[in-house]
Protein backbone atom coordinates (compact mmCIF):
# COMPACT_ATOMS: atom_id res chain seq x y z
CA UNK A 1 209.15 -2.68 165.83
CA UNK A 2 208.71 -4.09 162.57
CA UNK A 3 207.88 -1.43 159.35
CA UNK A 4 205.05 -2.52 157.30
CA UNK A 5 204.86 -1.54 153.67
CA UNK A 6 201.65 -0.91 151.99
CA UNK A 7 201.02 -0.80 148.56
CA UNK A 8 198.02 1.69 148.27
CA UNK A 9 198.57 2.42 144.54
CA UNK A 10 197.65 -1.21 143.04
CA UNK A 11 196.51 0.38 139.60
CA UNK A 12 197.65 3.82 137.21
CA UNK A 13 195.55 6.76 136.86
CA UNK A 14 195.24 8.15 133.85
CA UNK A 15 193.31 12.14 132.75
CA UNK A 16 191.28 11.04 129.85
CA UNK A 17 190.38 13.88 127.52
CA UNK A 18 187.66 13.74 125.00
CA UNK A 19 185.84 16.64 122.81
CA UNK A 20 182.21 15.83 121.77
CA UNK A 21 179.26 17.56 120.24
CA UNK A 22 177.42 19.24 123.32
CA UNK A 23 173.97 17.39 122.09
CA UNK A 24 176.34 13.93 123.03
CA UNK A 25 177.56 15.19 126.21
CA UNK A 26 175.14 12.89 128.79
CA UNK A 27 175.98 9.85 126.50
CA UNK A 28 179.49 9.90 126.21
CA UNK A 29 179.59 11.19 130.04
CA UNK A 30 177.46 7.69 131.29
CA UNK A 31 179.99 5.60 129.16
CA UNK A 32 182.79 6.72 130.59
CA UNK A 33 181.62 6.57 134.17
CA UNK A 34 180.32 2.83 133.40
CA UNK A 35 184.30 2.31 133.36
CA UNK A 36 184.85 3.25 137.22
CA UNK A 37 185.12 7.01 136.52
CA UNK A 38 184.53 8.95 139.75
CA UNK A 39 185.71 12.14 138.36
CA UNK A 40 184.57 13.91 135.44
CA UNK A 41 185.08 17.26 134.31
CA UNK A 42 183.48 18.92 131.70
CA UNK A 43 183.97 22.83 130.08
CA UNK A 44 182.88 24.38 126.80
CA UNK A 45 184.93 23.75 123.99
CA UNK A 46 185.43 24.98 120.16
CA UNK A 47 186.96 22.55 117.23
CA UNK A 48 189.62 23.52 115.16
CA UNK A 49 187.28 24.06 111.79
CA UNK A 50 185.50 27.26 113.52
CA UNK A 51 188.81 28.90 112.53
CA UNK A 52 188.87 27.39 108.94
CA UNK A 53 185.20 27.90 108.49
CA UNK A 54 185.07 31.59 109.62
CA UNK A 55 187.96 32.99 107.15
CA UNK A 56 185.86 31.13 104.36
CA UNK A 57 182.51 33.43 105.67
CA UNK A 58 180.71 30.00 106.48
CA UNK A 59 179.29 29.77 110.65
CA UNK A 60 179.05 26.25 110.82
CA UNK A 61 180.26 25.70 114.26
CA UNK A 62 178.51 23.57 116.57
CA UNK A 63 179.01 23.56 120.52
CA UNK A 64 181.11 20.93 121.65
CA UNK A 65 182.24 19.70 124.95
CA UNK A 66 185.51 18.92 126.98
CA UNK A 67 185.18 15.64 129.13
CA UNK A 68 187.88 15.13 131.59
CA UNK A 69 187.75 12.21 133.51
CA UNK A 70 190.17 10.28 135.71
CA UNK A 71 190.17 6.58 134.82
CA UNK A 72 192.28 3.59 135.71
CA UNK A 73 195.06 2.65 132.99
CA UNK A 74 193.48 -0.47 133.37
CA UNK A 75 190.29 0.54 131.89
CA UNK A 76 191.36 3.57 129.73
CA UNK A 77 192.64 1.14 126.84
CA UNK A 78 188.87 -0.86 126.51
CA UNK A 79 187.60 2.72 127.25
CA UNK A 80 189.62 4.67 124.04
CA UNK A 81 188.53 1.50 121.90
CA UNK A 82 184.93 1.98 122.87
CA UNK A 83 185.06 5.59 122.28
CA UNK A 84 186.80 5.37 118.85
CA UNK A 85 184.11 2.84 117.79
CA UNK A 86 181.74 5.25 118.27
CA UNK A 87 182.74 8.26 117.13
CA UNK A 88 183.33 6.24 113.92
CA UNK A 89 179.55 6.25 113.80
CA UNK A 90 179.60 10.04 112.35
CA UNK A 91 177.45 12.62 112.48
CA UNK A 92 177.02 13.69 115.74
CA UNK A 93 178.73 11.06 117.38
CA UNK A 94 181.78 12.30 115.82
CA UNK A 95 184.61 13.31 118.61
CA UNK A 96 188.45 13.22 119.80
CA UNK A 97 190.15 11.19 122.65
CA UNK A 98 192.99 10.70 124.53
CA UNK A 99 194.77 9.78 127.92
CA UNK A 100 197.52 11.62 129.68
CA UNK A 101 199.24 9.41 132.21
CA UNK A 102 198.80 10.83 136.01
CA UNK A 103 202.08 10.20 138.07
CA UNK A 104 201.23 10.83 141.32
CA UNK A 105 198.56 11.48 143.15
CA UNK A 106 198.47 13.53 146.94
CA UNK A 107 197.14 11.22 149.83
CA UNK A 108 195.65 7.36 150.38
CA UNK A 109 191.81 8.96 150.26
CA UNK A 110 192.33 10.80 147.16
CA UNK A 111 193.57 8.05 145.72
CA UNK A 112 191.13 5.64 146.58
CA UNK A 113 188.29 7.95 145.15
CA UNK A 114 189.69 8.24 142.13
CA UNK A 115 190.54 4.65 141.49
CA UNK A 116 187.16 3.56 142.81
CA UNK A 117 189.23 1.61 145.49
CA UNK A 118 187.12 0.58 148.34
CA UNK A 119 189.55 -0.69 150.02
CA UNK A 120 191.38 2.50 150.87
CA UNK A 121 190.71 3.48 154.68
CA UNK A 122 191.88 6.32 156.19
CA UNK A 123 194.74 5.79 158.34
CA UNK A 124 194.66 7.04 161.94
C-alpha cells in the first residue's frame, strides 16, 4: 500500500501578546479577531509605572488588560502594524505588543481551530 503524506500545518501559529487600558479591551479584542483569531485570552494586568509611581506617593495606575491570542504568522505582521498604529494614537489607546512563535501544536483538530482552517477534518 502506498503512504500518503499530508501536510496539515500549511501556515505558523504565533501567541500574540498585547497589554491595553481595560476601557480598550472590546476594541482591541474585535481587531484582533477580524485577523482570523479563534483564540483569545485575556487576564488583568498592571504596567510597569505603578511601581515608579507608587515610591514617588502618586496612584496613577489605571487597569489594563492582557490579550493573548493565537494568530497565523501570516497575519500577525499586518496585525502588529495595525496595532502599533494605533496605540500611536495616545491616550487611552496607548498599549504594548508582541508575538511569540508557537512550534508545535498537539493534533489535526486543534490545529485547524486555531488556524481558522476549514479544511481540517477529523481523521477516522
Amino acid at each position: 500500500m502506498e503512504e500518503q503524506q499530508r501536510n496539515i500545518a500549511p501556515v505558523k501559529l504565533e501567541l500574540l501578546m498585547a497589554i491595553v487600558h481595560n476601557n480598550k479591551l472590546a476594541y482591541y479584542s474585535s481587531i484582533i479577531q477580524s485577523y482570523q483569531a479563534n483564540l483569545q485570552f485575556t487576564v488583568a494586568a498592571k504596567g510597569t509605572t505603578h511601581l515608579i509611581l507608587n515610591y514617588l506617593g502618586l496612584s496613577a495606575d489605571r487597569p489594563k488588560s492582557l490579550i493573548m491570542s493565537v494568530v497565523r504568522s501570516d497575519e500577525a505582521g499586518a496585525l502588529i502594524d495595525l496595532l502599533k498604529e494605533t496605540f500611536l494614537k495616545g491616550g487611552d489607546y496607548k498599549g504594548v505588543a508582541f508575538t511569540v512563535r508557537l512550534t508545535s501544536t498537539i493534533g489535526a483538530l486543534a490545529y485547524g481551530f486555531l488556524a481558522n482552517e476549514q479544511s481540517v477534518k477529523e481523521e477516522q
